[in-house]
N, C-alpha and C. Protein backbone atom coordinates (compact mmCIF):
# COMPACT_ATOMS: atom_id res chain seq x y z
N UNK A 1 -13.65 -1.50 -17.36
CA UNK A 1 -12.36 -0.91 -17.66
C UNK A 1 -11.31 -1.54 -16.76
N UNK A 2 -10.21 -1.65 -17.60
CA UNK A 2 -9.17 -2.31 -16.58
C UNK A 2 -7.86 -1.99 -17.08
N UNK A 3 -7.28 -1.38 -15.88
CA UNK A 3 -5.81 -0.71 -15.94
C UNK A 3 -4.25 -2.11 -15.93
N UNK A 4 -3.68 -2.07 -16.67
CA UNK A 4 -2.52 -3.02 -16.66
C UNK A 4 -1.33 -2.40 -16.39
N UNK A 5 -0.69 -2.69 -15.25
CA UNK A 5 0.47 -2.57 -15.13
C UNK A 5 1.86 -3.72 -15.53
N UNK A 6 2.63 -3.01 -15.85
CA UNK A 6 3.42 -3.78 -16.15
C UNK A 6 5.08 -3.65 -15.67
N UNK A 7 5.06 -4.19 -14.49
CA UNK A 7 6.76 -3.92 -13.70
C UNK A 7 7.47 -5.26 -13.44
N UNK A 8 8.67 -4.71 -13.72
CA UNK A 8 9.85 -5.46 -13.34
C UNK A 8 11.16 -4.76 -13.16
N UNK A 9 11.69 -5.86 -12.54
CA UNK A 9 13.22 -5.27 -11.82
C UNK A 9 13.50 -4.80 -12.61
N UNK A 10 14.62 -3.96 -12.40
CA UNK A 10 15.84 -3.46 -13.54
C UNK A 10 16.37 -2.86 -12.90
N UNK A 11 18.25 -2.45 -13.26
CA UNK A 11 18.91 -2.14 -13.07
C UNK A 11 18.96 -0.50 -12.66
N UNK A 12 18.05 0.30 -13.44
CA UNK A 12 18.38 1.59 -13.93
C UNK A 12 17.48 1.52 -12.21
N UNK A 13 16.35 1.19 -11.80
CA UNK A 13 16.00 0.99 -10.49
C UNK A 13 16.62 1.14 -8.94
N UNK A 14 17.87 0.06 -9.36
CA UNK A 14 19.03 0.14 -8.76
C UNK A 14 19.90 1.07 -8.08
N UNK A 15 20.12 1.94 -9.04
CA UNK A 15 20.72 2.71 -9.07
C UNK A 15 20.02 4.01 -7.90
N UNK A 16 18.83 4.18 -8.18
CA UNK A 16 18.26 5.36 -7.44
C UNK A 16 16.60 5.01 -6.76
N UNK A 17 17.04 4.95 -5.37
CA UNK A 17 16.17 4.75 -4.65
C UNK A 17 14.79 5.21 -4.20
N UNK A 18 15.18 6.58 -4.45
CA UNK A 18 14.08 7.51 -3.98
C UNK A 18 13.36 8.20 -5.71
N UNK A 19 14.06 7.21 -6.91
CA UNK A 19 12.84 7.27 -8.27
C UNK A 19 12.11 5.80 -8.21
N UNK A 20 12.61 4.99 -7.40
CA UNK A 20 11.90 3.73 -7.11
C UNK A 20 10.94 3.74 -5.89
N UNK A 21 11.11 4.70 -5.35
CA UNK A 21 9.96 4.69 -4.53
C UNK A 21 8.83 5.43 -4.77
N UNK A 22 9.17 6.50 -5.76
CA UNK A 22 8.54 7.47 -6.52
C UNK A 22 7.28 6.63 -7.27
N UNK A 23 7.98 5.71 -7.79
CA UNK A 23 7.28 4.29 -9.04
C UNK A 23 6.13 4.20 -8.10
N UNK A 24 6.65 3.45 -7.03
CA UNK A 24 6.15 2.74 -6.26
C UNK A 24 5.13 3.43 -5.47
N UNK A 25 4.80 4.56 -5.02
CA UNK A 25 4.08 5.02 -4.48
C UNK A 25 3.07 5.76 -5.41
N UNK A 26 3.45 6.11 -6.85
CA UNK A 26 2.00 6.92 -7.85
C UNK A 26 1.51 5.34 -8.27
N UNK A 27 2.51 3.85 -8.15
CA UNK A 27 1.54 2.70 -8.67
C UNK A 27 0.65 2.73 -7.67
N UNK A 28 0.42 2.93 -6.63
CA UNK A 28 -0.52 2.97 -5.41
C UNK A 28 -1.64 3.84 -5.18
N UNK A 29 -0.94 4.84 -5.77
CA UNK A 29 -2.02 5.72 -5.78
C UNK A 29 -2.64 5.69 -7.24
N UNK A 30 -1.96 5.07 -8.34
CA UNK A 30 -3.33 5.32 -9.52
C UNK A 30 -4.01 3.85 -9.32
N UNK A 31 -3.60 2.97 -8.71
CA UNK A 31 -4.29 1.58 -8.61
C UNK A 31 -5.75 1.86 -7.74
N UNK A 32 -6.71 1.58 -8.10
CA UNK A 32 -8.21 1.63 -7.85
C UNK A 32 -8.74 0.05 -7.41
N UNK A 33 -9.67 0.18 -6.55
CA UNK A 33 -9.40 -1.28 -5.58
C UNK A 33 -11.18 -1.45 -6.04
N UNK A 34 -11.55 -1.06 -6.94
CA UNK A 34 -12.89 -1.10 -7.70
C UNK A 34 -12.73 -1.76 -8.41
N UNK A 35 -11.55 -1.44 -8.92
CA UNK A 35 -11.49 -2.60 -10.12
C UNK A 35 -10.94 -4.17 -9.59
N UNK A 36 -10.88 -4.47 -8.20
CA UNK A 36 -9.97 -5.87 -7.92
C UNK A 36 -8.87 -5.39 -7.72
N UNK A 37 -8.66 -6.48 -6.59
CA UNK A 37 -7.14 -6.13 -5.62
C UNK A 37 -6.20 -6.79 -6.06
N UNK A 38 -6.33 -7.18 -7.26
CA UNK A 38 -5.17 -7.82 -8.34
C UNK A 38 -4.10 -6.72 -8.84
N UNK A 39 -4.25 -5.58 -8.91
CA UNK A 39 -3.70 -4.21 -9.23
C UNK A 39 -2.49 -4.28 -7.90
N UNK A 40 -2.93 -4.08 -6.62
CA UNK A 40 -2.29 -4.32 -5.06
C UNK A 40 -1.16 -5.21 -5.36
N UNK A 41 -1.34 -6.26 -5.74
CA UNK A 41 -0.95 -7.94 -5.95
C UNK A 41 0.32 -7.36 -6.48
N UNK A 42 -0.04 -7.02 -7.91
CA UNK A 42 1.03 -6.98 -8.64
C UNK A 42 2.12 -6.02 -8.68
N UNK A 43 1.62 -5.08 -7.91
CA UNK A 43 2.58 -3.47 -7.13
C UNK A 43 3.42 -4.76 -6.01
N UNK A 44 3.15 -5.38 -4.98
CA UNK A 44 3.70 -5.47 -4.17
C UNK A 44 4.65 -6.83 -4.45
N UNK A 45 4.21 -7.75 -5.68
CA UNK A 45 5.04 -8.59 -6.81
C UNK A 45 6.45 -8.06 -6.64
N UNK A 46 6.16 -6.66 -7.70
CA UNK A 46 7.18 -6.24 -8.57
C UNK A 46 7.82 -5.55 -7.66
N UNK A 47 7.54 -5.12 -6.58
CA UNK A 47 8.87 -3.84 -5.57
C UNK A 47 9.38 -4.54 -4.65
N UNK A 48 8.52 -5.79 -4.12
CA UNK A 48 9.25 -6.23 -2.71
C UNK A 48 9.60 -7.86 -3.12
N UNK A 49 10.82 -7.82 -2.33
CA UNK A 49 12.00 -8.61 -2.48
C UNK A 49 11.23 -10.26 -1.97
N UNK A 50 11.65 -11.68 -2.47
CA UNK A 50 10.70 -12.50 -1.64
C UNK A 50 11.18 -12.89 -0.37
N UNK A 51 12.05 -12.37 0.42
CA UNK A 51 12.43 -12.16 1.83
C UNK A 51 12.09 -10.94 2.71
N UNK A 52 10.89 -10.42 1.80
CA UNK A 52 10.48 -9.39 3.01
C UNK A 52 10.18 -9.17 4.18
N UNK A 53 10.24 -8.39 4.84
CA UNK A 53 9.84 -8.33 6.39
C UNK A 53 9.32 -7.21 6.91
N UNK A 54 7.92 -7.57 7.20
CA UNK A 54 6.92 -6.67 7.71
C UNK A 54 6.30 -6.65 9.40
N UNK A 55 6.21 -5.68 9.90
CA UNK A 55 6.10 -5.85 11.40
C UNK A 55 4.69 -5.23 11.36
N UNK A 56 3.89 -5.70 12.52
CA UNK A 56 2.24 -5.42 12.33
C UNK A 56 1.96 -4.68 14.12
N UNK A 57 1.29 -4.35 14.35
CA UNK A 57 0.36 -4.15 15.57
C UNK A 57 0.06 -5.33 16.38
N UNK A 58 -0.97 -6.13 15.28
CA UNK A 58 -1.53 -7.12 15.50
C UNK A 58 -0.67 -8.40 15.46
N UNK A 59 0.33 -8.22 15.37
CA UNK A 59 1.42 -9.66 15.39
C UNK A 59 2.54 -9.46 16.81
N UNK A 60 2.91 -10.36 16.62
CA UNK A 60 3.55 -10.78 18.17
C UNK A 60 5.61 -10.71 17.57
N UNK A 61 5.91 -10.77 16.41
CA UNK A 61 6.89 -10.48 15.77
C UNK A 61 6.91 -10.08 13.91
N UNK A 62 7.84 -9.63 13.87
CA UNK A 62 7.84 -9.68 12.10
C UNK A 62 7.12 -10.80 11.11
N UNK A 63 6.67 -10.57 10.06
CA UNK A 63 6.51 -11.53 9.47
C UNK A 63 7.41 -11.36 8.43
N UNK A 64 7.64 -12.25 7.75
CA UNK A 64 8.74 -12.73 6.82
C UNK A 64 8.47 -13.87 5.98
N UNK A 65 8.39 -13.29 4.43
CA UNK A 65 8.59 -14.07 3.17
C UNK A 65 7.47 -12.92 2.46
N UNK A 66 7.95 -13.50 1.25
CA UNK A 66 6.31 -12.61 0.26
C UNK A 66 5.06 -13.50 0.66
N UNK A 67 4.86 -14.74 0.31
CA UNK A 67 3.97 -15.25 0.71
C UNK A 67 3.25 -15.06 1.31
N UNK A 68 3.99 -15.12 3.14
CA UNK A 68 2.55 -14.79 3.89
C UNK A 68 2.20 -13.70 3.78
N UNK A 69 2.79 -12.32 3.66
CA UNK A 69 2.34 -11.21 3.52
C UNK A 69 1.53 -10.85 2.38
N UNK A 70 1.53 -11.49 1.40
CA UNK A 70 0.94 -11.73 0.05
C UNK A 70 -0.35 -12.10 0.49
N UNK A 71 -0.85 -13.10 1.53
CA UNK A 71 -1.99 -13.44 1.79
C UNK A 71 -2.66 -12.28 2.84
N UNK A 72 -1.56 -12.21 3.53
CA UNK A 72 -2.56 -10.92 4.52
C UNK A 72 -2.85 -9.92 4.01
N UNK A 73 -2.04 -9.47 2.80
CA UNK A 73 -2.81 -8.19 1.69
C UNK A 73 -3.87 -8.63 0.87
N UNK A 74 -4.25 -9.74 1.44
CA UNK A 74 -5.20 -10.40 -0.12
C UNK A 74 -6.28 -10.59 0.81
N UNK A 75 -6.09 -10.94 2.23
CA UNK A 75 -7.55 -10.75 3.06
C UNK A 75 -7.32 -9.59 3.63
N UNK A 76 -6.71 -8.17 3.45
CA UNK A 76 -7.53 -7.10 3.91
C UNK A 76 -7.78 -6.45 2.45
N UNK A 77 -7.33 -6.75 1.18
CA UNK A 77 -8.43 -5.64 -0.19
C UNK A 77 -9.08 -6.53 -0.85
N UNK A 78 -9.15 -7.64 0.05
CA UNK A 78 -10.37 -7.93 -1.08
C UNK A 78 -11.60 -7.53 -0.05
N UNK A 79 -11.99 -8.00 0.67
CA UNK A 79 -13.21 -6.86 1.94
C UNK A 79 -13.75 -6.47 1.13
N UNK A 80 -12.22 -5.22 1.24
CA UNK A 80 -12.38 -4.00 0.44
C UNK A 80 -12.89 -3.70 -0.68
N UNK A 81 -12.66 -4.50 -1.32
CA UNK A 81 -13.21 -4.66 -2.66
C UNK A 81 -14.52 -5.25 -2.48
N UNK A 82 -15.10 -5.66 -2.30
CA UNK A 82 -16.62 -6.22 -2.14
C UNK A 82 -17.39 -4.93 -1.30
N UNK A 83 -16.81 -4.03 -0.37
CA UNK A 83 -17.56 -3.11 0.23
C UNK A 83 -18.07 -2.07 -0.71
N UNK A 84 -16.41 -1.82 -1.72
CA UNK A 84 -16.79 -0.44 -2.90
C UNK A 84 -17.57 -1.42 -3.74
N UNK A 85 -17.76 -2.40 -4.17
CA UNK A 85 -18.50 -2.84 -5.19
C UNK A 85 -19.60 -2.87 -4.97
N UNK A 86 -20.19 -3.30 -3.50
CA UNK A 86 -21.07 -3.74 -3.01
C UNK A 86 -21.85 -2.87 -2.25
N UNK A 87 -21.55 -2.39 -1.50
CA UNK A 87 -21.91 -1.29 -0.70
C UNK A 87 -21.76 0.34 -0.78
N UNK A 88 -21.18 0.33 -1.85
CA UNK A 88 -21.10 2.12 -2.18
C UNK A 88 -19.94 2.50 -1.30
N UNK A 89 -19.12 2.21 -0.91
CA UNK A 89 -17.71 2.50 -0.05
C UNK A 89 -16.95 3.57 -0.87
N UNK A 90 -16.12 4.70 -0.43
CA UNK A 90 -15.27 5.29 -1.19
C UNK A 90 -14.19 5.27 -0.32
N UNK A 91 -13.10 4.76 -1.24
CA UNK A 91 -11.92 5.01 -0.59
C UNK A 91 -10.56 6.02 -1.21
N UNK A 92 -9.99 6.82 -0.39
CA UNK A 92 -9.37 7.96 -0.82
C UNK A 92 -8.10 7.44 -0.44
N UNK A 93 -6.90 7.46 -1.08
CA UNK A 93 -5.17 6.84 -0.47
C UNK A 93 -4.97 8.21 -1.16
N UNK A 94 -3.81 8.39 0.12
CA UNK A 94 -3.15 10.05 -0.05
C UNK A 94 -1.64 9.40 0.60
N UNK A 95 -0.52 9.97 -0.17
CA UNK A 95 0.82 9.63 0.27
C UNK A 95 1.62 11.43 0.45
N UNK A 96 2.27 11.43 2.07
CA UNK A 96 2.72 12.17 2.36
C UNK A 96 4.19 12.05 2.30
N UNK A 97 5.23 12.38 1.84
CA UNK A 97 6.41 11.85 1.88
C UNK A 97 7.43 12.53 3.29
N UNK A 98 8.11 11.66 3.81
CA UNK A 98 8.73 12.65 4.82
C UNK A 98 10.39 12.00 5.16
N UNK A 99 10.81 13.26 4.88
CA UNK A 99 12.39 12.90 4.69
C UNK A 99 13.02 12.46 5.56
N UNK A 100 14.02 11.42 5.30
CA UNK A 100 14.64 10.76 6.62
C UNK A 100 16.17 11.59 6.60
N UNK A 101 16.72 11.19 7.87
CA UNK A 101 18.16 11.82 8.56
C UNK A 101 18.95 11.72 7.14
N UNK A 102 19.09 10.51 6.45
CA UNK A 102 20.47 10.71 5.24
C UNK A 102 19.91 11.28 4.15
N UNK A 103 20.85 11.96 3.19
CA UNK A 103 20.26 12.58 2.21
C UNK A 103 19.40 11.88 1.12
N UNK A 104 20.11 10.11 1.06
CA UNK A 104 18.97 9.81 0.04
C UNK A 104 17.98 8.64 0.89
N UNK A 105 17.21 9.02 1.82
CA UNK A 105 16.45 8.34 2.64
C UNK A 105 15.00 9.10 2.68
N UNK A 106 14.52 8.52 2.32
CA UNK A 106 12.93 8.95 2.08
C UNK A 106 11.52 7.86 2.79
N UNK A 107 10.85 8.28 3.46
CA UNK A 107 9.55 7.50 3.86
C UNK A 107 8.65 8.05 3.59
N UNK A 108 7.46 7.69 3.56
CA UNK A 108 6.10 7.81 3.69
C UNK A 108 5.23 7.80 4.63
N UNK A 109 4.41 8.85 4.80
CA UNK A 109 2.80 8.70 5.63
C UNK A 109 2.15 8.69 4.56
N UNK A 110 1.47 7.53 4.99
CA UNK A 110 -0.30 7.19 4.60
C UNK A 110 -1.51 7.41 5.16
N UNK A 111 -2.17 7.87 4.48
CA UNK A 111 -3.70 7.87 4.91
C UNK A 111 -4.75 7.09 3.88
N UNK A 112 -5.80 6.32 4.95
CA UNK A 112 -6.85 6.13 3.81
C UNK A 112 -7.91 6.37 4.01
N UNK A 113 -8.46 7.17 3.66
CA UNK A 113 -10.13 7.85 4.01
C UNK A 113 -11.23 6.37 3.38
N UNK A 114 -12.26 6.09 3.98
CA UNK A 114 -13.41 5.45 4.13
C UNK A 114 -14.35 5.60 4.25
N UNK A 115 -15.29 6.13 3.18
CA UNK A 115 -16.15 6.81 3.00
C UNK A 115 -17.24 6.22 2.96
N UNK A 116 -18.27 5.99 3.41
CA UNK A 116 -19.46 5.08 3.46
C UNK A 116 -20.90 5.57 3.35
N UNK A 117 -21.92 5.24 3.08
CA UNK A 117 -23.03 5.50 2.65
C UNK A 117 -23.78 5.69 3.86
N UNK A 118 -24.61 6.16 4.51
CA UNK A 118 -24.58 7.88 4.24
C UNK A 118 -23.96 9.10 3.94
N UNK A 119 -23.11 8.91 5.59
CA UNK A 119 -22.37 9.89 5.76
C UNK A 119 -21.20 9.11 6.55
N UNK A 120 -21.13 7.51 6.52
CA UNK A 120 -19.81 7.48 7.62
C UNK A 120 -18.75 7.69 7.03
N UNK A 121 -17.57 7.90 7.89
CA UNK A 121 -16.38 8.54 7.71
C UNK A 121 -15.33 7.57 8.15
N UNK A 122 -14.35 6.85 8.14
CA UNK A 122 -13.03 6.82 8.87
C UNK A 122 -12.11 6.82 8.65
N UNK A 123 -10.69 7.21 8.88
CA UNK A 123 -9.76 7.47 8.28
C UNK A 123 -8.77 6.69 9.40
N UNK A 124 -8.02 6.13 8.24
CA UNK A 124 -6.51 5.63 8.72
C UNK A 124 -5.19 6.37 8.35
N UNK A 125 -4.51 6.15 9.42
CA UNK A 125 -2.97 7.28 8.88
C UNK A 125 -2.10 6.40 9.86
N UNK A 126 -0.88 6.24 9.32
CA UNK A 126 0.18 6.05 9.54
C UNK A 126 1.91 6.61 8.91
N UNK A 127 2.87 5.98 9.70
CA UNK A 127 3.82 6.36 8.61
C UNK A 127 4.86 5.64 9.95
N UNK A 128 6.15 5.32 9.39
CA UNK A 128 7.02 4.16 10.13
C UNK A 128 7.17 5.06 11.06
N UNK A 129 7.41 5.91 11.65
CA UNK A 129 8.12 6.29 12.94
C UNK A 129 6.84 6.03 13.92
N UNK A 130 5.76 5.76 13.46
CA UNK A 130 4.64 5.67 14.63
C UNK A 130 4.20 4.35 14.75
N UNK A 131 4.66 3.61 14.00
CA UNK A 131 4.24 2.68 13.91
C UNK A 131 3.53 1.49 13.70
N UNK A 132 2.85 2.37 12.48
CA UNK A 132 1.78 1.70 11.51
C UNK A 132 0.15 2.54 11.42
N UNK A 133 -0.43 1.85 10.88
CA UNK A 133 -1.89 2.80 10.97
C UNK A 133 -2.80 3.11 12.33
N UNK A 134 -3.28 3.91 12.49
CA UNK A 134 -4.28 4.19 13.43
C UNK A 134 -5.59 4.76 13.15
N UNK A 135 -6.62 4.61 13.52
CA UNK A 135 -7.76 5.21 13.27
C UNK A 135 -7.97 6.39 13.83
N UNK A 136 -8.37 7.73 12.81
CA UNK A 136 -8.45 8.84 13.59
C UNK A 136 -9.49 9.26 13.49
C-alpha cells in the first residue's frame, strides 16, 4: 500500500500561516516511515523554502540550503526505515502545538516514541524554545 501526496505552493497558503502549518504538521503525522522515507522527502519538498536554515545540537552553526538538509533527513529515516521493516521497530510521532507571544505565531513540540522488540522503549521530545530533541 502506498499513500501519495500531492503539494504545492499556492497562494491561498500565503495568506494564512497557522492553516499552513496545520497542512504541514497532519502531512507528518499521517506519513508512515514503513512505507519509505520518500513520504518525509516530499513533506519537506513542498513546505520549506530552498534557502532554509536549520540549527542542530550536533553542528557547530546553522545549516543552510534544502540540499544539505535534504540529505541529513535522508540519513536519519531511512535507518529508520530498515529498523520498522526489519526489526519490528514501532514508531509513534505526536505533535503538541504551543502558542507563541503574537497572535498569529504558532510552534510545535514533538515527540517520537521508539518502540522496539521486546520491550525497549525511547522517546524523543523537543520543541524550539529548548532547543531541539532530547532523549527522555
Amino acid at each position: 500500500m502506498s499513500a501519495q501526496h500531492h503539494f504545492g505552493p499556492g497562494d491561498q497558503w500565503d495568506r494564512d500561516l497557522y492553516a499552513r502549518e496545520r497542512v504541514l504538521n497532519s502531512a507528518i503525522i499521517a506519513a508512515d516511515i514503513s512505507r519509505g522515507w520518500e513520504e518525509y522527502l516530499e513533506i519537506f519538498d513542498a513546505f520549506y523554502a530552498d534557502d532554509v536554515e536549520v540549527t542542530a545540537d550536533t553542528e557547530t552553526g546553522p545549516i543552510r540550503g534544502k540540499d544539505r538538509i535534504r540529505s541529513l533527513l535522508f540519513n536519519f529515516l531511512a535507518p529508520l526505515h530498515v529498523m520498522v521493516e526489519i526489526g519490528g521497530l514501532a514508531i509513534h510521532v505526536r505533535e503538541s502545538p504551543i502558542h507563541g507571544d503574537a497572535a498569529d505565531e504558532t510552534h510545535s513540540a514533538w515527540s517520537v516514541n521508539l518502540i522496539g522488540c521486546p520491550a525497549g522503549r525511547a522517546r524523543l521530545t523537543g520543541a524550539p524554545s529548548e532547543g531541539g530533541p532530547t532523549r527522555a
